[in-house]
N, C-alpha and C. Protein backbone atom coordinates (compact mmCIF):
# COMPACT_ATOMS: atom_id res chain seq x y z
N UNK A 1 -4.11 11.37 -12.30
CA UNK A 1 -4.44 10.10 -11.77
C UNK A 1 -4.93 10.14 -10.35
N UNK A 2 -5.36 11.00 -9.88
CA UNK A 2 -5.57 11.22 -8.45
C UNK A 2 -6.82 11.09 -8.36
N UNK A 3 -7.15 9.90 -7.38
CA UNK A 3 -8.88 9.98 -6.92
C UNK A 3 -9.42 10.82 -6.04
N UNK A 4 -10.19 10.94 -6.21
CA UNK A 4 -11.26 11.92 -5.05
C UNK A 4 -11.21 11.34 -4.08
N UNK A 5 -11.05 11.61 -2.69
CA UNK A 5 -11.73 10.94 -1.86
C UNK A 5 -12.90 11.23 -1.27
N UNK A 6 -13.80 10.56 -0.67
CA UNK A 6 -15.18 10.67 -0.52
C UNK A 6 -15.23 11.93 0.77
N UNK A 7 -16.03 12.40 1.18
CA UNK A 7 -15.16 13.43 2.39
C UNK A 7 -16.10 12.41 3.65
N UNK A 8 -15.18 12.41 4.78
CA UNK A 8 -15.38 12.07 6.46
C UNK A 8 -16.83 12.62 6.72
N UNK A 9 -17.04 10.94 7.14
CA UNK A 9 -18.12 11.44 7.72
C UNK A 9 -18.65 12.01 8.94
N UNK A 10 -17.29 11.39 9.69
CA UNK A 10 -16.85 11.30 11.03
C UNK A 10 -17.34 12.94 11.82
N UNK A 11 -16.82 13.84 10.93
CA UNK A 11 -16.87 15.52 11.63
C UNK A 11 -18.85 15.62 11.35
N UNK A 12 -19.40 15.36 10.66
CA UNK A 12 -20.74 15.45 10.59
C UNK A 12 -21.52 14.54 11.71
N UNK A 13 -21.29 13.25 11.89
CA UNK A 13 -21.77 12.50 12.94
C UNK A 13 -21.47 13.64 14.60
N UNK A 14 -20.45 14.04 14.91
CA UNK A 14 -20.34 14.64 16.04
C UNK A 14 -21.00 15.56 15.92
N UNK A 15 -21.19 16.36 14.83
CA UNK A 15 -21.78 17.90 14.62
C UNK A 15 -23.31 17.94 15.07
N UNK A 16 -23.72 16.29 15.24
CA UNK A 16 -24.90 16.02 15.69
C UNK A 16 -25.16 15.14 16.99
N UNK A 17 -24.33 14.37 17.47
CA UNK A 17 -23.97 13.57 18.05
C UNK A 17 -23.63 14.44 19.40
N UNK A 18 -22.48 14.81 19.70
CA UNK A 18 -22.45 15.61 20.66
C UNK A 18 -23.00 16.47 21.25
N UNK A 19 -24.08 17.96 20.66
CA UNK A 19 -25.01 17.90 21.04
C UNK A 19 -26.23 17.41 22.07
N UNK A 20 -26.20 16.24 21.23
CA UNK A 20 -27.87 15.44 21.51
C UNK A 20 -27.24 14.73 22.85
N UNK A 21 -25.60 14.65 22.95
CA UNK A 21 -25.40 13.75 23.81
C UNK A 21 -25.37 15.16 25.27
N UNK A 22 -24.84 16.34 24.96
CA UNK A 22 -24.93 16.98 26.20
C UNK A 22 -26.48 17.94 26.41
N UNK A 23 -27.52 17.67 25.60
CA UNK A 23 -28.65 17.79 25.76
C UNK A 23 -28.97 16.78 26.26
N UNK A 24 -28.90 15.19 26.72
CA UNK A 24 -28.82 14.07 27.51
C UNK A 24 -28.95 14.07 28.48
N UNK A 25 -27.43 14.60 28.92
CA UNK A 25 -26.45 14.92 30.18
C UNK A 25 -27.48 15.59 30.82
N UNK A 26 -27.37 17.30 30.27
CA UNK A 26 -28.00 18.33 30.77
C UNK A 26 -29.37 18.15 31.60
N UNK A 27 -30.53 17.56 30.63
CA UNK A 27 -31.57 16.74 30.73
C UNK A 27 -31.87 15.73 32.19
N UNK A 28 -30.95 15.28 32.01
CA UNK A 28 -30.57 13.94 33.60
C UNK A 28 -29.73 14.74 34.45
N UNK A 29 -29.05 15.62 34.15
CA UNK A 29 -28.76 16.35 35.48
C UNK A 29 -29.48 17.34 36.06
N UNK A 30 -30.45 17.81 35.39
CA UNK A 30 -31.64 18.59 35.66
C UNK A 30 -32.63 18.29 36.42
N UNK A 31 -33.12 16.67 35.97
CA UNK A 31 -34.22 15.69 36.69
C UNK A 31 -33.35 15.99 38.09
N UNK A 32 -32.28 14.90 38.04
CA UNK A 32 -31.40 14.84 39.56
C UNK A 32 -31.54 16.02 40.01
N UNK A 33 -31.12 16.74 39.73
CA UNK A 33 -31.37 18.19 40.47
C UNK A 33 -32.47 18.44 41.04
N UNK A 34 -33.38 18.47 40.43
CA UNK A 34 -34.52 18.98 40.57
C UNK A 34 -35.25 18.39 41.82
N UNK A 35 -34.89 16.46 41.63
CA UNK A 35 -35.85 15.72 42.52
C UNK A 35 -34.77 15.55 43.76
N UNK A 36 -33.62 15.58 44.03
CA UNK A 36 -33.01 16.23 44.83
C UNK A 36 -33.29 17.47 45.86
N UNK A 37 -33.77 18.33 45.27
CA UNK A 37 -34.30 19.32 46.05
C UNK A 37 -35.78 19.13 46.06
N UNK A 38 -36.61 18.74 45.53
CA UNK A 38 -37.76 18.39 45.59
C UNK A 38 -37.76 17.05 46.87
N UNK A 39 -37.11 16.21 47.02
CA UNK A 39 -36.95 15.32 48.16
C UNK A 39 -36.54 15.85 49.19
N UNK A 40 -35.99 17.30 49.52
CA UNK A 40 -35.52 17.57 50.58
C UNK A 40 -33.99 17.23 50.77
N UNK A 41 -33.17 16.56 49.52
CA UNK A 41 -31.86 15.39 49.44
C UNK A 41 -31.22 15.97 50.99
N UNK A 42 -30.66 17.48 50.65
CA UNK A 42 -29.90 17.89 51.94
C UNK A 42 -29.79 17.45 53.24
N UNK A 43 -31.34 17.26 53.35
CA UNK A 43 -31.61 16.88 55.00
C UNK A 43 -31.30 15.81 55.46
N UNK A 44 -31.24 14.95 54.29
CA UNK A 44 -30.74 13.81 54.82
C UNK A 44 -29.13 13.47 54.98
N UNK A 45 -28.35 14.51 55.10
CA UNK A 45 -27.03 14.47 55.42
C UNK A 45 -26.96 15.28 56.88
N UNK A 46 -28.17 15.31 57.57
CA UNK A 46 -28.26 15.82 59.26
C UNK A 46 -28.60 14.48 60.25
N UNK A 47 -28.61 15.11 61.20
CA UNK A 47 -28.87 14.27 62.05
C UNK A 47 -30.75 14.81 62.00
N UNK A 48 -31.15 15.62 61.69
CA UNK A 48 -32.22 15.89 62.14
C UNK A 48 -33.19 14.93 62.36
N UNK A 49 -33.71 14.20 63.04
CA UNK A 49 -34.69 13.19 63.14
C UNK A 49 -36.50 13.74 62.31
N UNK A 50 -36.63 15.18 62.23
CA UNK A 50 -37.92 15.65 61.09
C UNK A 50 -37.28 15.23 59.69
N UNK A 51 -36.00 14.70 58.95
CA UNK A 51 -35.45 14.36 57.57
C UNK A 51 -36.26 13.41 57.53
N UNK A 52 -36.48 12.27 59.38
CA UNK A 52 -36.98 10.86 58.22
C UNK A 52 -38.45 10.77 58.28
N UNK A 53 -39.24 11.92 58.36
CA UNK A 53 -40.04 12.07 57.91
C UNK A 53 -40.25 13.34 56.93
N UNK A 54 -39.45 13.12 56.44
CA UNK A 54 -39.58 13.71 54.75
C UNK A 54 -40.63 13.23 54.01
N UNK A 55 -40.43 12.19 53.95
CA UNK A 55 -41.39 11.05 52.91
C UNK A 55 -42.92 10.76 54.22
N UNK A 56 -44.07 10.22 53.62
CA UNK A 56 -45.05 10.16 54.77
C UNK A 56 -45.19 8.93 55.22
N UNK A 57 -44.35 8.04 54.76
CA UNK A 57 -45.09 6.87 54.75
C UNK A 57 -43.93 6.49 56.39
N UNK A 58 -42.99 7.33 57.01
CA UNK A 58 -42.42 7.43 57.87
C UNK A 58 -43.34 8.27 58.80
N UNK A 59 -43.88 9.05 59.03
CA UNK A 59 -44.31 10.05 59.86
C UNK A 59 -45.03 9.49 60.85
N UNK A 60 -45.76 8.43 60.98
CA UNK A 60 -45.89 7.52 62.29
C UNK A 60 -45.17 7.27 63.33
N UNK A 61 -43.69 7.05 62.52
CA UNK A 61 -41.99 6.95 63.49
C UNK A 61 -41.89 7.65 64.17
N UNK A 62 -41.65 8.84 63.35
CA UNK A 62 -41.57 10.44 63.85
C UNK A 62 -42.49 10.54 65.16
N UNK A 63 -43.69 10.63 64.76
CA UNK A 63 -44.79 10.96 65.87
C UNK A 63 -44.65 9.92 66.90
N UNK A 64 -44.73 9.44 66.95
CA UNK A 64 -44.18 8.36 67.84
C UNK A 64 -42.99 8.34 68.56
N UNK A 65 -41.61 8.59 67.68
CA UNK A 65 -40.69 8.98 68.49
C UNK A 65 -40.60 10.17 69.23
N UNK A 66 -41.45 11.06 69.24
CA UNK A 66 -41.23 11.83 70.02
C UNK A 66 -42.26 11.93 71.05
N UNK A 67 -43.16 11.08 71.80
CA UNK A 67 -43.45 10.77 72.72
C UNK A 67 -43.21 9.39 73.34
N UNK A 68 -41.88 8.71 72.63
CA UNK A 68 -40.91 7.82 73.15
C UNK A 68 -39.98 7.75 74.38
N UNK A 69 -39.57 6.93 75.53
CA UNK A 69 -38.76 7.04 76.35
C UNK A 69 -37.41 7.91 76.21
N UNK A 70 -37.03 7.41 75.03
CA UNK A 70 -35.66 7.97 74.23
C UNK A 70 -35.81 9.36 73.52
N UNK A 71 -37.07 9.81 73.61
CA UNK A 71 -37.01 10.93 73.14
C UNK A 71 -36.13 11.73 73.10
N UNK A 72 -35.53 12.18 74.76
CA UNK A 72 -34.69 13.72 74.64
C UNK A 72 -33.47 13.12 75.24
N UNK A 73 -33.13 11.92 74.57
CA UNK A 73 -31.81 11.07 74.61
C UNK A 73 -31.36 10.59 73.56
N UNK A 74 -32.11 10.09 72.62
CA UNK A 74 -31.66 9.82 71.25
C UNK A 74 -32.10 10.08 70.29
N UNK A 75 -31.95 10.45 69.21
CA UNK A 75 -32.20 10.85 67.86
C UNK A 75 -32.56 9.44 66.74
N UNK A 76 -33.02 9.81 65.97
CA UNK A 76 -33.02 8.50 65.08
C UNK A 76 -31.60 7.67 64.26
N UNK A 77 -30.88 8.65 64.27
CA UNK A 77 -29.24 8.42 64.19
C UNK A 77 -28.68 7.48 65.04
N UNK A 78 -29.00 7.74 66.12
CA UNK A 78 -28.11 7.32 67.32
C UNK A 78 -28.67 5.59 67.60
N UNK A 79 -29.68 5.77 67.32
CA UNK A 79 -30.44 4.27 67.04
C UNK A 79 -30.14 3.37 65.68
N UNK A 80 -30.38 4.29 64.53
CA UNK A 80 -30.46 3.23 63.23
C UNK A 80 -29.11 3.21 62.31
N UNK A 81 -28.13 4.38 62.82
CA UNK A 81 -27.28 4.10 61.94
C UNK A 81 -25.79 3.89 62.72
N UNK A 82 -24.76 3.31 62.36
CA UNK A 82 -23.53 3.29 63.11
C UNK A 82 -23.37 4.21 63.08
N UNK A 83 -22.55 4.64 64.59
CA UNK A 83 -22.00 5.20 65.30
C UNK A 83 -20.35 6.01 64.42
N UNK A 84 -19.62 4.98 63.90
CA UNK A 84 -19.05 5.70 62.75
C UNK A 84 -18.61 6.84 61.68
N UNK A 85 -18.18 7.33 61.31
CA UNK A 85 -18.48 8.44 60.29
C UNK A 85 -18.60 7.63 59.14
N UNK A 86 -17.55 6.80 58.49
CA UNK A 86 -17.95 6.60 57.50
C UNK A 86 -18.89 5.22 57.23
N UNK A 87 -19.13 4.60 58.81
CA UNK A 87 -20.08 3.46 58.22
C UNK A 87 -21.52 4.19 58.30
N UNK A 88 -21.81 5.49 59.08
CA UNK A 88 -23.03 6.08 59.33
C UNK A 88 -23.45 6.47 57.81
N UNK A 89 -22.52 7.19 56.82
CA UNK A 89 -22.80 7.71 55.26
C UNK A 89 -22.82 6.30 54.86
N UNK A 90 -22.49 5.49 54.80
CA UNK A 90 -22.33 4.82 54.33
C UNK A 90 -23.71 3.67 54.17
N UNK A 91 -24.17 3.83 55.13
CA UNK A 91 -25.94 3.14 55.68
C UNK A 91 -26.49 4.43 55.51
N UNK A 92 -26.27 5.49 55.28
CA UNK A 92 -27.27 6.68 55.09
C UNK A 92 -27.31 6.23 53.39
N UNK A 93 -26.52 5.84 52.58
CA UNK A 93 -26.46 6.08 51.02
C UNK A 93 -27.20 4.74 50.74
N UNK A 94 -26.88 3.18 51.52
CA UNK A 94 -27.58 2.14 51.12
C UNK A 94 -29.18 2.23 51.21
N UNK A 95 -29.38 3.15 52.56
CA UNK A 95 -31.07 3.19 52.71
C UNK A 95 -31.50 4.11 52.00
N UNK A 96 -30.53 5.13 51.89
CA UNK A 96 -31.26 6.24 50.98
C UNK A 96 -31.71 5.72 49.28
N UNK A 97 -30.71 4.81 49.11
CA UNK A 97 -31.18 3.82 47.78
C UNK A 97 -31.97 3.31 47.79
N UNK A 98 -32.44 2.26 48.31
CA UNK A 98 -33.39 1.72 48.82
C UNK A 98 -34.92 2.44 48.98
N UNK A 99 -34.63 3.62 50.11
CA UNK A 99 -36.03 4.13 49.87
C UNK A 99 -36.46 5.12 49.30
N UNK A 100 -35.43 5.93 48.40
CA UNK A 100 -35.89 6.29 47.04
C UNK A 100 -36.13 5.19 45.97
N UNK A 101 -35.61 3.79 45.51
CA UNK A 101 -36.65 3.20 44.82
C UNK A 101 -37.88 2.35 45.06
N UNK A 102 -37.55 2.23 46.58
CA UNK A 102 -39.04 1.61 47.05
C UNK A 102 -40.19 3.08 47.19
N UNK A 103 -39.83 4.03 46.82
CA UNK A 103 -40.87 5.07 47.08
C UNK A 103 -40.87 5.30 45.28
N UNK A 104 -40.17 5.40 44.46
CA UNK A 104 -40.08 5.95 43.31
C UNK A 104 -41.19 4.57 42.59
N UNK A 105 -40.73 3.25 42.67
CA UNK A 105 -41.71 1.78 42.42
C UNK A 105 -42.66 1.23 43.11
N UNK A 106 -42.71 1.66 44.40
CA UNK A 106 -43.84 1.86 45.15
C UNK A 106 -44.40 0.82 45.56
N UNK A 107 -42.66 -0.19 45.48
CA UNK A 107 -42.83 -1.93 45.71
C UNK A 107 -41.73 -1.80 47.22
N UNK A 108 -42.59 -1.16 48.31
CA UNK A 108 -41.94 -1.37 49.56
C UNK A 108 -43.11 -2.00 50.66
N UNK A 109 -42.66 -2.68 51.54
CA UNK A 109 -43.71 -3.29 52.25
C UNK A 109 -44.49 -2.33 53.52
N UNK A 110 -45.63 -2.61 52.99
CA UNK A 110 -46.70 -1.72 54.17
C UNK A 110 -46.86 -2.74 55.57
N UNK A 111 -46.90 -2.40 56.46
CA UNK A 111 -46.24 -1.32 57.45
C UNK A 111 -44.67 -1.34 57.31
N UNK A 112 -44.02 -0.23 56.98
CA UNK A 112 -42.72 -0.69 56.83
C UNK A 112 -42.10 -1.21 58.35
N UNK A 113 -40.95 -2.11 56.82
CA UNK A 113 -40.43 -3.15 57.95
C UNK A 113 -38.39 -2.99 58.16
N UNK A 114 -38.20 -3.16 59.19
CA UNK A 114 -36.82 -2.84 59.45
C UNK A 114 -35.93 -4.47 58.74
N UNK A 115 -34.90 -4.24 57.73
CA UNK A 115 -34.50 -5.03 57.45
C UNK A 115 -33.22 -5.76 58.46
N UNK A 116 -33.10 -7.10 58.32
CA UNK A 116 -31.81 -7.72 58.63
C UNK A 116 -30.75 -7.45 59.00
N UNK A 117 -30.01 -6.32 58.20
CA UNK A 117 -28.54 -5.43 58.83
C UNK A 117 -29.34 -4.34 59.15
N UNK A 118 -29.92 -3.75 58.95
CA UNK A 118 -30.35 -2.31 60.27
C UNK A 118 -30.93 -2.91 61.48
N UNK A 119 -31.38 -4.02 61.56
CA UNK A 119 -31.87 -4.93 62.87
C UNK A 119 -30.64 -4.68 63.73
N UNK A 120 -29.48 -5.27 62.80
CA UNK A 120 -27.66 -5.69 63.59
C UNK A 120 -27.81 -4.54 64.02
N UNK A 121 -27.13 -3.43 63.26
CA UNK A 121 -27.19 -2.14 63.36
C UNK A 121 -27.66 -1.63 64.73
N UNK A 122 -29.42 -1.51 64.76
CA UNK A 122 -29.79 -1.17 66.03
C UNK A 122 -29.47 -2.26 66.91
N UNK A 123 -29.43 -3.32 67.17
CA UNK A 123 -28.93 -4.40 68.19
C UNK A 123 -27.99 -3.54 68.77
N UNK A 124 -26.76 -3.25 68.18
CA UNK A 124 -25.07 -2.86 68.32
C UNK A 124 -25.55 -1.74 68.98
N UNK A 125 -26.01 -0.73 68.65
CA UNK A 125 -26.78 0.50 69.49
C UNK A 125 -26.91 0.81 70.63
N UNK A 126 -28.16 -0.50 70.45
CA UNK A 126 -28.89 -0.67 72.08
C UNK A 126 -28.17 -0.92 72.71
N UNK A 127 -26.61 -1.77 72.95
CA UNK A 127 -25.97 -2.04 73.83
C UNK A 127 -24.35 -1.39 73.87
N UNK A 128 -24.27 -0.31 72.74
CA UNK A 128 -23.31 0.48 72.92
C UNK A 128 -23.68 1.31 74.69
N UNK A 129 -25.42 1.76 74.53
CA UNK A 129 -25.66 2.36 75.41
C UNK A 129 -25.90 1.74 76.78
N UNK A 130 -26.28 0.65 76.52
CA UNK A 130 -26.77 -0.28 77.68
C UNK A 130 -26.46 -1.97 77.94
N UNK A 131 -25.37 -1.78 77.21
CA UNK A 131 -24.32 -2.95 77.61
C UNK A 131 -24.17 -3.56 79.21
N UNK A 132 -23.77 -2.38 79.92
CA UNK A 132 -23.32 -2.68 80.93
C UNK A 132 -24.69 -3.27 81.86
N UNK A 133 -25.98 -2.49 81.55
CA UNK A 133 -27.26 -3.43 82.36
C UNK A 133 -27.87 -4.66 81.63
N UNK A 134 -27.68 -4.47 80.07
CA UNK A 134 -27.75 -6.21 79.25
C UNK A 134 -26.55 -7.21 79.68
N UNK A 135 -25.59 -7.02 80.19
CA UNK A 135 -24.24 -7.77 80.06
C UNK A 135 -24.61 -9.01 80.94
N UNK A 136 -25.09 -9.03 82.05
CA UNK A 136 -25.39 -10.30 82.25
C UNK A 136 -26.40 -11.09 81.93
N UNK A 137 -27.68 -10.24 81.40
CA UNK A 137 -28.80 -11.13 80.53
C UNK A 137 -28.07 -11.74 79.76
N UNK A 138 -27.22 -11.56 78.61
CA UNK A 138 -26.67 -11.85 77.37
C UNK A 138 -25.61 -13.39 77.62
N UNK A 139 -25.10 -13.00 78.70
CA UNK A 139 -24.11 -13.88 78.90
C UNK A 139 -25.25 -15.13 79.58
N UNK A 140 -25.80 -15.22 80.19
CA UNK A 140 -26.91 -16.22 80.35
C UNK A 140 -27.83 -16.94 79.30
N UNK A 141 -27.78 -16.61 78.32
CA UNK A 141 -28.59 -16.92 77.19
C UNK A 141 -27.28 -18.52 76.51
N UNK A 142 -27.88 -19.33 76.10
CA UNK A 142 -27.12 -20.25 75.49
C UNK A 142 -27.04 -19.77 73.76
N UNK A 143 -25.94 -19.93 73.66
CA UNK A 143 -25.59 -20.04 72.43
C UNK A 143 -25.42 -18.51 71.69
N UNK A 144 -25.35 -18.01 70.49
CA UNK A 144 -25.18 -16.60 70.15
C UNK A 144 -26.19 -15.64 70.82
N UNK A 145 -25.29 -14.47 71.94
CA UNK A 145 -25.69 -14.06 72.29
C UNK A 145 -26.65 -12.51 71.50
N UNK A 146 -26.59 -12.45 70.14
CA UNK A 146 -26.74 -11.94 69.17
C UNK A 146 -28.82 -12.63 68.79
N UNK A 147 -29.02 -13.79 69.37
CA UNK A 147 -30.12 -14.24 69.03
C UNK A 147 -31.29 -13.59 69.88
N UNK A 148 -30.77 -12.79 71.23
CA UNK A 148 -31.74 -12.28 71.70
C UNK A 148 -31.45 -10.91 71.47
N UNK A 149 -32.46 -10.00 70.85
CA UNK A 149 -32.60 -8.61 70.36
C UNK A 149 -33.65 -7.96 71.64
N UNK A 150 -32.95 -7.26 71.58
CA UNK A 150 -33.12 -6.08 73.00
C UNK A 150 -34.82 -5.65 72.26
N UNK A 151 -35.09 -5.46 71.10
CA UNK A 151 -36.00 -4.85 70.46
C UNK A 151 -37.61 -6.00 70.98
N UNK A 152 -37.46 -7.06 71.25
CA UNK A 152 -38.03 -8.57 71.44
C UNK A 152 -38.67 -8.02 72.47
N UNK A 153 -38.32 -7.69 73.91
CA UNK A 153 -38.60 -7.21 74.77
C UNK A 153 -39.42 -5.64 75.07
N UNK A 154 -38.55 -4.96 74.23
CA UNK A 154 -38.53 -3.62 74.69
C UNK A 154 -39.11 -2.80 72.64
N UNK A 155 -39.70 -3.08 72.39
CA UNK A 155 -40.33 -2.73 71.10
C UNK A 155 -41.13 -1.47 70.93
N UNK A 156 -41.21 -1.20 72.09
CA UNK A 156 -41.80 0.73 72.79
C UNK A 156 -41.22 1.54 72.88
N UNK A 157 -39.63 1.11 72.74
CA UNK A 157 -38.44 2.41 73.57
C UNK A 157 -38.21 3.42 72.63
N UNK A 158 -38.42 3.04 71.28
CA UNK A 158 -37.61 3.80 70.58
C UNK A 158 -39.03 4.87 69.69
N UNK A 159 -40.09 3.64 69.61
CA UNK A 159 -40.76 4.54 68.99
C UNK A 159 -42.68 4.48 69.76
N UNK A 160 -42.59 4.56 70.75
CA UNK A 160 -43.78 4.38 71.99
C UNK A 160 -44.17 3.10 72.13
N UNK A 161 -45.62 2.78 72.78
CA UNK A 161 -46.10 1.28 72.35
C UNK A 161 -46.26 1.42 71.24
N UNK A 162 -46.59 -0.02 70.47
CA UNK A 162 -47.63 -0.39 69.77
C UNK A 162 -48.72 -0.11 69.50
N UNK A 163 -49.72 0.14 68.61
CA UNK A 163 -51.69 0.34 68.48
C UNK A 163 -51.94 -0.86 68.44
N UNK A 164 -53.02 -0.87 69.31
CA UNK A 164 -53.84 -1.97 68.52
C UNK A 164 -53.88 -3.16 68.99
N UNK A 165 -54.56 -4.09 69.73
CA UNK A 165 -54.80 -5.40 70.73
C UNK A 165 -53.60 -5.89 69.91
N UNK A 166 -53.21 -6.94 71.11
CA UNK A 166 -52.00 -8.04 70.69
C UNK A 166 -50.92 -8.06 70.49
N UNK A 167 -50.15 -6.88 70.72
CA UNK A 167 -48.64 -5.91 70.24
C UNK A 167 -48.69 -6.28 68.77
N UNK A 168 -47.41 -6.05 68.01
CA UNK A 168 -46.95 -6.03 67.05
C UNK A 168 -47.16 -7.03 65.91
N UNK A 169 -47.05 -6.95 64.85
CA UNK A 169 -47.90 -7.87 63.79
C UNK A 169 -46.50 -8.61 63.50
N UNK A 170 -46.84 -10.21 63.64
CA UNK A 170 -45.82 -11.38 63.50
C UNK A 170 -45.65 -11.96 62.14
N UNK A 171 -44.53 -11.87 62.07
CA UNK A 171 -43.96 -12.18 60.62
C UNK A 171 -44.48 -13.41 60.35
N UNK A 172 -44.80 -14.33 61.54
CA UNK A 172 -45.37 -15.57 60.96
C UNK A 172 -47.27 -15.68 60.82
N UNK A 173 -47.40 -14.90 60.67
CA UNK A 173 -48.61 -14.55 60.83
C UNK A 173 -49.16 -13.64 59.97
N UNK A 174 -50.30 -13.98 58.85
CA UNK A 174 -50.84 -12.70 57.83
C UNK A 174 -52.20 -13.19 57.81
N UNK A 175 -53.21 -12.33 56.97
CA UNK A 175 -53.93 -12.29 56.81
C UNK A 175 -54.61 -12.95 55.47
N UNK A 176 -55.59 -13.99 55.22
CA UNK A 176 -55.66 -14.05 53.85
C UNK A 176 -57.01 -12.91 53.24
N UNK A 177 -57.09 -13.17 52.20
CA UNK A 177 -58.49 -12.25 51.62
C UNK A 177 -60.04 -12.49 52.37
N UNK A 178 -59.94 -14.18 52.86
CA UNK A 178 -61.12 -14.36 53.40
C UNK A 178 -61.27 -13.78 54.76
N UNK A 179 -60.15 -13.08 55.27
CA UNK A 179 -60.26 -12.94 56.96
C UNK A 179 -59.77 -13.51 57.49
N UNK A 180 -59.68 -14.98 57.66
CA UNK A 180 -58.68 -15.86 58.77
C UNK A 180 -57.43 -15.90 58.61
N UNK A 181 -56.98 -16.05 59.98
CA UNK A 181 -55.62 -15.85 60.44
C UNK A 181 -55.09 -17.12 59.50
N UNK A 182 -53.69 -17.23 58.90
CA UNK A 182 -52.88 -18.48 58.72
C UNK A 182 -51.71 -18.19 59.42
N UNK A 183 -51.31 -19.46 60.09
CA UNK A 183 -50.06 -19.69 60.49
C UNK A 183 -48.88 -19.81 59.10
N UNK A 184 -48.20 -18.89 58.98
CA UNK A 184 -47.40 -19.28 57.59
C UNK A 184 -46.54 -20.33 57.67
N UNK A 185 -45.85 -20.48 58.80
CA UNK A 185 -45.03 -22.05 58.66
C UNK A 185 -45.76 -23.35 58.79
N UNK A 186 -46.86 -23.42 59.47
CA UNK A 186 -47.59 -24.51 59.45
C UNK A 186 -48.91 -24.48 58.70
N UNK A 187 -49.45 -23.28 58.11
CA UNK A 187 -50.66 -23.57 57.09
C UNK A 187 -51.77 -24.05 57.71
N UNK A 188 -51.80 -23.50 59.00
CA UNK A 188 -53.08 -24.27 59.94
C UNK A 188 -54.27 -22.64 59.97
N UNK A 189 -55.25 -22.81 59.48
CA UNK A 189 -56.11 -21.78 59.41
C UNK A 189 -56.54 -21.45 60.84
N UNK A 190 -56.65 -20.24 61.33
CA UNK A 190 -56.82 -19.97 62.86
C UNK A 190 -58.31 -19.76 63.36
């Protein structure tokens, strides 16, 4: 009276399954590997200021910073990332995200642009070092003394002048296809 039972399929699914899954693994840890050292990854756990021009679309910085005031005083570290150990890795891993997929999607903005918290970031910087000759500008200013950025003034120090008539290109300000200037908050053609 004894039925057969059908046999498991279970040991055949893995016999294939596992495999394909550490041919996967292997596969994606290979890429990583590979573009890891193909990016230079290492360097960017130095201070070396030639890491952040690894990539080219930085190498303007570079060249620039080193016929900068701050040249043979600060590094690009000492400017863009906290001072910290672990908030410095810690902004080394958010930007390093960042501009491996803005370089990998190739959806990052030309001329690159310094975001919002690395703005703070360098703010906190500039006056770790030079607090004591900002300290009474700052305190004269009404209201958050955080609204005037040392960078406003002084936009040469870190990485020379500017090129090019007119200093620096204004966020409120672009170009359309026809050539004329628009004011972007007011839409008044220039």
């Amino acid at each position: 009276m004894g039925t057969a039972r059908p046999p498991d399929p279970k040991p055949a699914a893995r016999g294939v399954v596992l495999p394909l899954l550490g041919v996967l693994v292997g596969v994606l840890a290979g890429l990583g590997l590979f573009t890891f050292h193909h990016a230079e990854g290492l360097s960017y756990l130095s201070t070396d200021p030639a890491a952040c021009a690894n990539c080219h679309i930085m190498q303007s910085q570079y060249d620039s910073w080193q016929k900068s005031s701050h040249h043979n005083v600060a590094k690009c570290v000492d400017c863009h990332l906290p001072h910290d150990f672990v908030g410095k890795y810690i902004a080394k891993a958010e930007n390093g995200w960042h501009h491996s997929k803005g370089f990998t999607l190739q959806d990052f903005h030309e001329p690159i642009m310094i975001k919002a918290k690395n703005a703070a970031i360098l703010q906190r910087n500039c006056l770790t070092c030079h607090g004591e000759l900002a300290h009474g500008m700052l305190e004269s200013v009404d209201g958050d003394p955080d609204e005037v950025q040392c960078v406003h003034c002084h936009s040469g120090v870190g990485h020379g002048e500017p090129a090019g008539l007119g200093g620096p290109e204004r966020p409120d300000e672009f170009e359309t296809a026809a050539g004329t200037a628009v004011d972007a908050h007011e839409g008044k053609r220039t």
